[in-house]
N, C-alpha and C. Protein backbone atom coordinates (compact mmCIF):
# COMPACT_ATOMS: atom_id res chain seq x y z
N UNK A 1 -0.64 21.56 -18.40
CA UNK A 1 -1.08 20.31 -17.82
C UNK A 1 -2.54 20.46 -17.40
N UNK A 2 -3.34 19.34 -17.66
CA UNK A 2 -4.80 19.77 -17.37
C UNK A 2 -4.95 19.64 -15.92
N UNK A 3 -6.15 20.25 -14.86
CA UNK A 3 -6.23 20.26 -13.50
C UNK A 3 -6.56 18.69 -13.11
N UNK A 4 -7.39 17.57 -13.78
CA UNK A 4 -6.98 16.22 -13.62
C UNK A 4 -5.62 15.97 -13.06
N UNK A 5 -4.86 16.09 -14.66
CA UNK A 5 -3.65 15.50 -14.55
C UNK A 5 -2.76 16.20 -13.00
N UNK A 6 -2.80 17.23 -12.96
CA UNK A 6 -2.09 17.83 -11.46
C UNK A 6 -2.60 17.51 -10.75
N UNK A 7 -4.28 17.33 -10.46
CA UNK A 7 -4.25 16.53 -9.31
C UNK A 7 -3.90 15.07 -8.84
N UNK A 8 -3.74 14.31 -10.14
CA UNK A 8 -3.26 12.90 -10.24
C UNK A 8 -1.93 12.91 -9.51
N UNK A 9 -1.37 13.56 -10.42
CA UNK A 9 0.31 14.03 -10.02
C UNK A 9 0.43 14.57 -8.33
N UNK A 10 -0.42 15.45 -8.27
CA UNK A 10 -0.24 15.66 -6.41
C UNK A 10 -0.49 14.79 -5.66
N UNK A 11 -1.74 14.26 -6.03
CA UNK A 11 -2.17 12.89 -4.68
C UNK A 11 -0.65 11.79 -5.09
N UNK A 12 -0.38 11.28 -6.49
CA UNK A 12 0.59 10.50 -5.75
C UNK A 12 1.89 10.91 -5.06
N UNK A 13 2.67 12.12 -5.71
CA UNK A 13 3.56 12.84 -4.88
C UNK A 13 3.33 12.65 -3.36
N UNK A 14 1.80 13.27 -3.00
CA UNK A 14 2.00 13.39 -1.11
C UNK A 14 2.01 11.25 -0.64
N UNK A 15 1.43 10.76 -1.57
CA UNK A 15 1.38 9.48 -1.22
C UNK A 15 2.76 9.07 -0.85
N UNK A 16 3.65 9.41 -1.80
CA UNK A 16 5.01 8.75 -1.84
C UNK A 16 5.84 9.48 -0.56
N UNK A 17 5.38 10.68 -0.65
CA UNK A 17 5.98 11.51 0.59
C UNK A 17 5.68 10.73 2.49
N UNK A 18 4.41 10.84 2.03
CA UNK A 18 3.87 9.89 3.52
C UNK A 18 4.45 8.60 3.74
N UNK A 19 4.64 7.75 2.68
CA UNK A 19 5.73 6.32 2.26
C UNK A 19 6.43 6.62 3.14
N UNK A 20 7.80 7.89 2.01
CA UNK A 20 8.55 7.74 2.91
C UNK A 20 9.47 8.10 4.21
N UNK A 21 8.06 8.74 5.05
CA UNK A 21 8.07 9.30 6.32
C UNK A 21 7.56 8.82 7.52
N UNK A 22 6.59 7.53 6.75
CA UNK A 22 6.40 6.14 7.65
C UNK A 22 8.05 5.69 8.03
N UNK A 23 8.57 5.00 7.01
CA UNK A 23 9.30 4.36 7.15
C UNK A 23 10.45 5.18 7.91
N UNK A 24 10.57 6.32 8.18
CA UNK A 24 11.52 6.69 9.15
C UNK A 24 11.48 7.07 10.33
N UNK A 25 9.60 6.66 10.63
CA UNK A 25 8.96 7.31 11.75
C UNK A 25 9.10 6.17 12.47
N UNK A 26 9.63 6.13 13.90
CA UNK A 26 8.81 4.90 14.52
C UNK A 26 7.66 5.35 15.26
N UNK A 27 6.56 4.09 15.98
CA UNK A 27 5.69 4.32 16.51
C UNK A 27 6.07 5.22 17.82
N UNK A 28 6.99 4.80 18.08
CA UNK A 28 7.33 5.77 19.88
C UNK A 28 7.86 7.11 19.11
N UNK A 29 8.63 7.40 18.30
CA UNK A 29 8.51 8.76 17.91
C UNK A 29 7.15 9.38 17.60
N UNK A 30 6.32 8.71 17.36
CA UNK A 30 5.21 9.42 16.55
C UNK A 30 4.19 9.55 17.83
N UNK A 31 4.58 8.83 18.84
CA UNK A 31 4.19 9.38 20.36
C UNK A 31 4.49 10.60 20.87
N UNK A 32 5.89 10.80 20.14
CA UNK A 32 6.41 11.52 20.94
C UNK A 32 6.03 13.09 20.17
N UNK A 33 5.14 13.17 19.53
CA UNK A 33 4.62 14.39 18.38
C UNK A 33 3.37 14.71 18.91
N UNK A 34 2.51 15.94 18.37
CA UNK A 34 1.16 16.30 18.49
C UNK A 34 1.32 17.62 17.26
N UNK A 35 0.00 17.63 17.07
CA UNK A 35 -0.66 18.54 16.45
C UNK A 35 -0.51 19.86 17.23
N UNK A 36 -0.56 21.09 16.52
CA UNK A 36 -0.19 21.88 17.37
C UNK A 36 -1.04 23.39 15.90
N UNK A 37 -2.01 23.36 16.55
CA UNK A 37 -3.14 24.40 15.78
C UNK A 37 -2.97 25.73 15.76
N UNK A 38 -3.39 26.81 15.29
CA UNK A 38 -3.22 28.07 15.34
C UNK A 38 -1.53 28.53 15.49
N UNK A 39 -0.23 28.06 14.89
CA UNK A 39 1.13 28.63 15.07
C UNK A 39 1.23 28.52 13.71
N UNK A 40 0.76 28.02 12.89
CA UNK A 40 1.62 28.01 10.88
C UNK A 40 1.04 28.95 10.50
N UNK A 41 2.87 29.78 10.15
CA UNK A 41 2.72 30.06 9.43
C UNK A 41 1.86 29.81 7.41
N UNK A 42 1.75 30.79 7.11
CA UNK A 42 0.46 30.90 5.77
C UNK A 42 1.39 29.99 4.72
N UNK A 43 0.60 28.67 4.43
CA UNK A 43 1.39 27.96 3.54
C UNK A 43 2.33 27.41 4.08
N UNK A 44 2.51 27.19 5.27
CA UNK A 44 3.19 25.89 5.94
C UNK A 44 2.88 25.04 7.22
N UNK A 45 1.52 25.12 6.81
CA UNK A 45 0.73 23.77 7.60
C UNK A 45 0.96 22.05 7.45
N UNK A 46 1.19 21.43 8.09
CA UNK A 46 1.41 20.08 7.68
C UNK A 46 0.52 19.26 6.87
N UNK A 47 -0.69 19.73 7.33
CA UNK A 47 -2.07 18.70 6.90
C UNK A 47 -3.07 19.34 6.59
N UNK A 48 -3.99 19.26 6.00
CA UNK A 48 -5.54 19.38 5.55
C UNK A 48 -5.92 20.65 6.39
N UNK A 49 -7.03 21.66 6.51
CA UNK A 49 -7.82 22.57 7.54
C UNK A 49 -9.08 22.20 7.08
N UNK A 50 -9.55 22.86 7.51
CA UNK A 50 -11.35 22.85 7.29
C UNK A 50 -11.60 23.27 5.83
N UNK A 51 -10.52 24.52 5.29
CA UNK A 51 -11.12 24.72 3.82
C UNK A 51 -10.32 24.30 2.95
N UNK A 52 -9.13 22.96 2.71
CA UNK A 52 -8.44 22.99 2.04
C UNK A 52 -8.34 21.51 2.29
N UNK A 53 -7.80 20.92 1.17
CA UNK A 53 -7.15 19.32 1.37
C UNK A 53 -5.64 18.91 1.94
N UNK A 54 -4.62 19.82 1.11
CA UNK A 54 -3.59 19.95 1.65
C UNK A 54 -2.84 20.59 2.33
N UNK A 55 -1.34 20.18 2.30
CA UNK A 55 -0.15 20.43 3.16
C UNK A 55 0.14 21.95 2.43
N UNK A 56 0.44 22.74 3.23
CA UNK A 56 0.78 24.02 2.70
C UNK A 56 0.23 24.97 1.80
N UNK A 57 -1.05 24.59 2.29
CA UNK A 57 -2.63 25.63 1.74
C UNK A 57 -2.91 26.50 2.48
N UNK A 58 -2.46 26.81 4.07
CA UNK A 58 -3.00 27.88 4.38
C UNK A 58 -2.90 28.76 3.78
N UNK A 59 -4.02 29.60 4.53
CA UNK A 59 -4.17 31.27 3.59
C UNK A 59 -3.72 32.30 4.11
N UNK A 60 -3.43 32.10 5.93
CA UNK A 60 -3.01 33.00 6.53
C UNK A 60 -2.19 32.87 7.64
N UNK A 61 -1.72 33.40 8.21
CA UNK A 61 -1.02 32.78 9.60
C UNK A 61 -1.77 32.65 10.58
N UNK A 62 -1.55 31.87 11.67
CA UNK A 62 -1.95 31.71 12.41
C UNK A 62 -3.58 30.93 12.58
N UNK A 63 -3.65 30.64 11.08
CA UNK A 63 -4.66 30.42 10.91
C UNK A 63 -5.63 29.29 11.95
N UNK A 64 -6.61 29.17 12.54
CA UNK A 64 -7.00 28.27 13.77
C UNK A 64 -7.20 27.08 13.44
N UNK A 65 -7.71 26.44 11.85
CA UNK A 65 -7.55 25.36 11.91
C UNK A 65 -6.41 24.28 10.76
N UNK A 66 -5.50 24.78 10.97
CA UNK A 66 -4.07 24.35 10.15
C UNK A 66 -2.99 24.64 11.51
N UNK A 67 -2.78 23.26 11.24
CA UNK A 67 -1.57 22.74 12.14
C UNK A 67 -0.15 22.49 11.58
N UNK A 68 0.58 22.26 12.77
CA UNK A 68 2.14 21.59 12.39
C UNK A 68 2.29 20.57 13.42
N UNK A 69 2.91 19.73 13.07
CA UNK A 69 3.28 18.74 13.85
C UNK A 69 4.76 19.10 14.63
N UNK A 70 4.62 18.89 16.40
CA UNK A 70 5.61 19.51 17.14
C UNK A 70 6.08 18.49 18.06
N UNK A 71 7.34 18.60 18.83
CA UNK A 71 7.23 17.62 19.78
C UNK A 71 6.57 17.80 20.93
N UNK A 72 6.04 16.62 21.61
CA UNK A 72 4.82 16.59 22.61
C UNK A 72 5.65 17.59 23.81
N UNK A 73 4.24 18.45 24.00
CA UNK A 73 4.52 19.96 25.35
C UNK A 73 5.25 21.23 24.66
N UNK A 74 5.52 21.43 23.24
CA UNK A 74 6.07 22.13 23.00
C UNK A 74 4.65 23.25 22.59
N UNK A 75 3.70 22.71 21.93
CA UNK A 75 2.63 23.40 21.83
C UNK A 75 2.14 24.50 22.44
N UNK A 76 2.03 23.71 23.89
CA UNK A 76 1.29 24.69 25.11
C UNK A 76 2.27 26.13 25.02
N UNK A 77 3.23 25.88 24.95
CA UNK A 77 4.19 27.33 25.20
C UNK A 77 4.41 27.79 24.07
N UNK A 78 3.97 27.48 23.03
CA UNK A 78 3.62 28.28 21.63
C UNK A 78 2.79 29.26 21.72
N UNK A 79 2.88 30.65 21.45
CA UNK A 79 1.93 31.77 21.78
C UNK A 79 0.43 31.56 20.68
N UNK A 80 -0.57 31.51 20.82
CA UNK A 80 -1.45 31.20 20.22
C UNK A 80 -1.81 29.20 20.00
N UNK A 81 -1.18 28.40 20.29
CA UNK A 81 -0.96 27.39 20.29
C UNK A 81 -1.98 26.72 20.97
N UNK A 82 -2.69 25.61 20.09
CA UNK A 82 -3.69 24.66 21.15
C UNK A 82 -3.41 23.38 20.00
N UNK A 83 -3.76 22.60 20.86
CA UNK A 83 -4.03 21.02 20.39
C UNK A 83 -5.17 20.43 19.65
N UNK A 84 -6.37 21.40 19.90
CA UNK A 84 -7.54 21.20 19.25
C UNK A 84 -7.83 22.27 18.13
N UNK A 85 -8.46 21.76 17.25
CA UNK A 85 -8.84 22.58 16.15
C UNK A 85 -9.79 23.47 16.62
N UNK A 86 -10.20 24.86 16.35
CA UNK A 86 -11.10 25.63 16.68
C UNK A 86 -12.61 25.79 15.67
């Protein structure tokens, strides 16, 4: 498959994925979440970092700017854990 075509194929995959994770999210759940930086494990970050576009690109653990999405206060008591990107 040419690197076009996979990236065609990925952006709409995560598109359809985000679809359909709206639709099961409500707004007060999605209150009830935060970002939670420096705890993902390598390759299971939720979203984008500084050197990558996607979900499950980290390169390493713990890496400082690849997150997971947690429920709100669970972060702080995550060992290495902050809310802001470094």
């Amino acid at each position: 498959m040419k690197k076009t075509n996979f990236a065609v194929a990925a952006a709409v995959t995560s598109l359809l994925a985000v679809g359909a994770t709206t639709l099961t999210t409500t707004p007060a759940q999605a209150a009830e979440k935060e970002k939670c930086y420096g705890v993902a494990k390598a390759g299971k970050n939720d979203c984008a970092t500084n050197t990558s576009s996607c979900a499950g690109t980290s390169t390493q653990d713990a890496q400082k700017d690849a997150f997971i999405v947690v429920p709100k206060g669970l972060c702080d008591r995550l060992a290495g854990g902050s809310t802001t990107s470094s």
